[in-house]
C-alpha atoms as a PDB file:
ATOM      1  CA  UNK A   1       0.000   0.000   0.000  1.00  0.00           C
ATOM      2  CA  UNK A   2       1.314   3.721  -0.647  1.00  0.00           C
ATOM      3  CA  UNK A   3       0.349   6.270   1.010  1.00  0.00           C
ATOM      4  CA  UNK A   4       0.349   9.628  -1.250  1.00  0.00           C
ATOM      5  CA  UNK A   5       1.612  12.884   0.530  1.00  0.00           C
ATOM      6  CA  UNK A   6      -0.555  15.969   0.380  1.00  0.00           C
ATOM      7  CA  UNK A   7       0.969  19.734  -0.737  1.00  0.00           C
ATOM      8  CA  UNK A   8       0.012  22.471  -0.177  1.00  0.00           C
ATOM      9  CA  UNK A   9      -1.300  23.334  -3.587  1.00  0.00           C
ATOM     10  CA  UNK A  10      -3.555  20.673  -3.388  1.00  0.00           C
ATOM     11  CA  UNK A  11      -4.878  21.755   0.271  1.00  0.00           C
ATOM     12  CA  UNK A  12      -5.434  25.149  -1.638  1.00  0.00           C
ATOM     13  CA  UNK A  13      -7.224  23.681  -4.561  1.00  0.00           C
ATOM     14  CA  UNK A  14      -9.604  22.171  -1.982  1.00  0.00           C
ATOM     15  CA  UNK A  15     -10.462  25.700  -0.381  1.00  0.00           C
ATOM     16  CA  UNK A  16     -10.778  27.226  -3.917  1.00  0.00           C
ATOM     17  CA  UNK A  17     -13.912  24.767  -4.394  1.00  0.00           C
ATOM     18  CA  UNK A  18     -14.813  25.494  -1.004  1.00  0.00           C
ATOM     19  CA  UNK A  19     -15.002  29.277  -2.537  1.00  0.00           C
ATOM     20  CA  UNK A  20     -16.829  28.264  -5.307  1.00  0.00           C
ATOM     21  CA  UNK A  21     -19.579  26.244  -3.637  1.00  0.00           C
ATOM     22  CA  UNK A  22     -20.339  28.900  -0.549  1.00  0.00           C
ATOM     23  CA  UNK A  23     -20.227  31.738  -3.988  1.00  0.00           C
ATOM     24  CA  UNK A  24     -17.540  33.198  -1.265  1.00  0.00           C
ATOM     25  CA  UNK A  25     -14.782  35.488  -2.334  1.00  0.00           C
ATOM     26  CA  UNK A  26     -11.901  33.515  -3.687  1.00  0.00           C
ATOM     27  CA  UNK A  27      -8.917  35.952  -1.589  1.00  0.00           C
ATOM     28  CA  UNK A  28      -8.713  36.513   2.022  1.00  0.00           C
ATOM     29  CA  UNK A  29      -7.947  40.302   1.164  1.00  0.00           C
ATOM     30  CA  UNK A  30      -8.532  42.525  -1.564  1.00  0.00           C
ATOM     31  CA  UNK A  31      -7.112  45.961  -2.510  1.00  0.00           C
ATOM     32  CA  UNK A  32      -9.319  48.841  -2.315  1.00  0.00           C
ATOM     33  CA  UNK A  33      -7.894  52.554  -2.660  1.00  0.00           C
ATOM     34  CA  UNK A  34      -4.493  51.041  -1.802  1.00  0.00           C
ATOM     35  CA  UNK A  35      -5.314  49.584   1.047  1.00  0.00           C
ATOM     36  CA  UNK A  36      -6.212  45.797   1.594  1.00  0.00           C
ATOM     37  CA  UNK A  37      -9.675  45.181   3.023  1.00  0.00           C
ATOM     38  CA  UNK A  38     -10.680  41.355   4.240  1.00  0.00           C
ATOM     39  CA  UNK A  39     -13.199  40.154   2.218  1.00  0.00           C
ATOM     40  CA  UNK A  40     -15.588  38.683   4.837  1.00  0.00           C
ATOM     41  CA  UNK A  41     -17.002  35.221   4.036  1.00  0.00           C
ATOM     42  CA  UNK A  42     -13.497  33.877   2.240  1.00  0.00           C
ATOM     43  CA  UNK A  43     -12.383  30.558   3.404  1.00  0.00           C
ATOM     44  CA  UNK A  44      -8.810  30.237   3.258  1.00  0.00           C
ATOM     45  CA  UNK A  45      -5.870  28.143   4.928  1.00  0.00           C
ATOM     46  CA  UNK A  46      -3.752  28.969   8.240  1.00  0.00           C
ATOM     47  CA  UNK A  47      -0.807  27.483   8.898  1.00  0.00           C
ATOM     48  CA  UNK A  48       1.168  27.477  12.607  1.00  0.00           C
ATOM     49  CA  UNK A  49       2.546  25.108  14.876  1.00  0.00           C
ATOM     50  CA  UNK A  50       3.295  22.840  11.652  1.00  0.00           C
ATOM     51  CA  UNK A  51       0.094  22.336  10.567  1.00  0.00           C
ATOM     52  CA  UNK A  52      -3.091  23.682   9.034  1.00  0.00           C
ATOM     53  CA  UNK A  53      -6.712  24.751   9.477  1.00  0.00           C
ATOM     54  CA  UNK A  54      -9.243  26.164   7.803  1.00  0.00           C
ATOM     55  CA  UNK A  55     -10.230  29.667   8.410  1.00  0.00           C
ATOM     56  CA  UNK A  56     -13.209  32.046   7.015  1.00  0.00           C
ATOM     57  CA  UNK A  57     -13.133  35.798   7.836  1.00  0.00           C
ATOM     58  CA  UNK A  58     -15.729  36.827  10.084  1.00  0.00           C
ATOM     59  CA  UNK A  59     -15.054  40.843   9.610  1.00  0.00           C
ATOM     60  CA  UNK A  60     -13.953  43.499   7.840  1.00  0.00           C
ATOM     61  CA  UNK A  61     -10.985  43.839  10.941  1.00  0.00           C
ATOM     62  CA  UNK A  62      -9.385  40.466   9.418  1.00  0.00           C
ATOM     63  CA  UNK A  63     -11.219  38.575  12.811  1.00  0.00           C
ATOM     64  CA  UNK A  64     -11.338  34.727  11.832  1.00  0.00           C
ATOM     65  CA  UNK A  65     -12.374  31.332  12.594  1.00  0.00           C
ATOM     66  CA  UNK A  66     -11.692  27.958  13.103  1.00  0.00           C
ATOM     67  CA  UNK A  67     -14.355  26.574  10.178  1.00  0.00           C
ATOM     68  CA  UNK A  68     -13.713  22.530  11.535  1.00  0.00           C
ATOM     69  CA  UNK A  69     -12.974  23.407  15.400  1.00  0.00           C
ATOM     70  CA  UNK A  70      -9.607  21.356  15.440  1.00  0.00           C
ATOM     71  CA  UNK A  71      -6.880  23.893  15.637  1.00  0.00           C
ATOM     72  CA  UNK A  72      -3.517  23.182  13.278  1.00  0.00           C
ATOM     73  CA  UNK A  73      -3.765  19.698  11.755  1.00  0.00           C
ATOM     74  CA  UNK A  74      -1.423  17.534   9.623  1.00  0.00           C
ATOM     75  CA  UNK A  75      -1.998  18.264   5.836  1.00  0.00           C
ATOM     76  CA  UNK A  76      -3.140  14.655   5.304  1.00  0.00           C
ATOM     77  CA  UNK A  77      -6.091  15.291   8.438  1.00  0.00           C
ATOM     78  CA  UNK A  78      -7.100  18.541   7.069  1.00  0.00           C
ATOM     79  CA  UNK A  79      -8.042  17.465   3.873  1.00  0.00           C
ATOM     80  CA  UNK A  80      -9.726  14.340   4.605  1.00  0.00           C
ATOM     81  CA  UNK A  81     -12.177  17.244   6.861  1.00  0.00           C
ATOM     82  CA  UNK A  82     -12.438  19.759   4.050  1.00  0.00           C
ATOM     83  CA  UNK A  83     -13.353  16.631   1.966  1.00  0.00           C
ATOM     84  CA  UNK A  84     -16.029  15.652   4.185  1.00  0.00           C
ATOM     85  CA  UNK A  85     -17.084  19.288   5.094  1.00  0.00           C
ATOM     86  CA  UNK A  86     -17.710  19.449   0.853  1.00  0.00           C
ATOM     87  CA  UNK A  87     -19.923  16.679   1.185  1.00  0.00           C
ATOM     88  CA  UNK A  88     -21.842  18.381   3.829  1.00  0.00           C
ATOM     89  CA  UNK A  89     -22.493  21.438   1.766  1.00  0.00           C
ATOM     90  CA  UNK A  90     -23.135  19.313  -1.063  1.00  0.00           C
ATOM     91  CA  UNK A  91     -25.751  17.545   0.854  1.00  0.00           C
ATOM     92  CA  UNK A  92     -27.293  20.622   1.782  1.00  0.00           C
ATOM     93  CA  UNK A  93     -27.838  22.125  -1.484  1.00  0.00           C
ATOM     94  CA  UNK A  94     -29.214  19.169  -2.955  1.00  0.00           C
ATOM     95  CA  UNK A  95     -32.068  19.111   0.049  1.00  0.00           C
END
Protein backbone atom coordinates (compact mmCIF):
# COMPACT_ATOMS: atom_id res chain seq x y z
CA UNK A 1 0.00 0.00 0.00
CA UNK A 2 1.31 3.72 -0.65
CA UNK A 3 0.35 6.27 1.01
CA UNK A 4 0.35 9.63 -1.25
CA UNK A 5 1.61 12.88 0.53
CA UNK A 6 -0.56 15.97 0.38
CA UNK A 7 0.97 19.73 -0.74
CA UNK A 8 0.01 22.47 -0.18
CA UNK A 9 -1.30 23.33 -3.59
CA UNK A 10 -3.56 20.67 -3.39
CA UNK A 11 -4.88 21.75 0.27
CA UNK A 12 -5.43 25.15 -1.64
CA UNK A 13 -7.22 23.68 -4.56
CA UNK A 14 -9.60 22.17 -1.98
CA UNK A 15 -10.46 25.70 -0.38
CA UNK A 16 -10.78 27.23 -3.92
CA UNK A 17 -13.91 24.77 -4.39
CA UNK A 18 -14.81 25.49 -1.00
CA UNK A 19 -15.00 29.28 -2.54
CA UNK A 20 -16.83 28.26 -5.31
CA UNK A 21 -19.58 26.24 -3.64
CA UNK A 22 -20.34 28.90 -0.55
CA UNK A 23 -20.23 31.74 -3.99
CA UNK A 24 -17.54 33.20 -1.27
CA UNK A 25 -14.78 35.49 -2.33
CA UNK A 26 -11.90 33.51 -3.69
CA UNK A 27 -8.92 35.95 -1.59
CA UNK A 28 -8.71 36.51 2.02
CA UNK A 29 -7.95 40.30 1.16
CA UNK A 30 -8.53 42.52 -1.56
CA UNK A 31 -7.11 45.96 -2.51
CA UNK A 32 -9.32 48.84 -2.31
CA UNK A 33 -7.89 52.55 -2.66
CA UNK A 34 -4.49 51.04 -1.80
CA UNK A 35 -5.31 49.58 1.05
CA UNK A 36 -6.21 45.80 1.59
CA UNK A 37 -9.67 45.18 3.02
CA UNK A 38 -10.68 41.35 4.24
CA UNK A 39 -13.20 40.15 2.22
CA UNK A 40 -15.59 38.68 4.84
CA UNK A 41 -17.00 35.22 4.04
CA UNK A 42 -13.50 33.88 2.24
CA UNK A 43 -12.38 30.56 3.40
CA UNK A 44 -8.81 30.24 3.26
CA UNK A 45 -5.87 28.14 4.93
CA UNK A 46 -3.75 28.97 8.24
CA UNK A 47 -0.81 27.48 8.90
CA UNK A 48 1.17 27.48 12.61
CA UNK A 49 2.55 25.11 14.88
CA UNK A 50 3.29 22.84 11.65
CA UNK A 51 0.09 22.34 10.57
CA UNK A 52 -3.09 23.68 9.03
CA UNK A 53 -6.71 24.75 9.48
CA UNK A 54 -9.24 26.16 7.80
CA UNK A 55 -10.23 29.67 8.41
CA UNK A 56 -13.21 32.05 7.01
CA UNK A 57 -13.13 35.80 7.84
CA UNK A 58 -15.73 36.83 10.08
CA UNK A 59 -15.05 40.84 9.61
CA UNK A 60 -13.95 43.50 7.84
CA UNK A 61 -10.98 43.84 10.94
CA UNK A 62 -9.38 40.47 9.42
CA UNK A 63 -11.22 38.58 12.81
CA UNK A 64 -11.34 34.73 11.83
CA UNK A 65 -12.37 31.33 12.59
CA UNK A 66 -11.69 27.96 13.10
CA UNK A 67 -14.36 26.57 10.18
CA UNK A 68 -13.71 22.53 11.54
CA UNK A 69 -12.97 23.41 15.40
CA UNK A 70 -9.61 21.36 15.44
CA UNK A 71 -6.88 23.89 15.64
CA UNK A 72 -3.52 23.18 13.28
CA UNK A 73 -3.76 19.70 11.75
CA UNK A 74 -1.42 17.53 9.62
CA UNK A 75 -2.00 18.26 5.84
CA UNK A 76 -3.14 14.65 5.30
CA UNK A 77 -6.09 15.29 8.44
CA UNK A 78 -7.10 18.54 7.07
CA UNK A 79 -8.04 17.47 3.87
CA UNK A 80 -9.73 14.34 4.61
CA UNK A 81 -12.18 17.24 6.86
CA UNK A 82 -12.44 19.76 4.05
CA UNK A 83 -13.35 16.63 1.97
CA UNK A 84 -16.03 15.65 4.19
CA UNK A 85 -17.08 19.29 5.09
CA UNK A 86 -17.71 19.45 0.85
CA UNK A 87 -19.92 16.68 1.19
CA UNK A 88 -21.84 18.38 3.83
CA UNK A 89 -22.49 21.44 1.77
CA UNK A 90 -23.14 19.31 -1.06
CA UNK A 91 -25.75 17.55 0.85
CA UNK A 92 -27.29 20.62 1.78
CA UNK A 93 -27.84 22.13 -1.48
CA UNK A 94 -29.21 19.17 -2.96
CA UNK A 95 -32.07 19.11 0.05
Amino acid sequence: MTTQRVTTEQLEAIVARINMITNSPLKPYESVDGKYVAQVGNYHLSQAYGGFSLHRMGNTSGGTSDVLSVGHVPKKEIANLMHAFIRGLNAAQEM
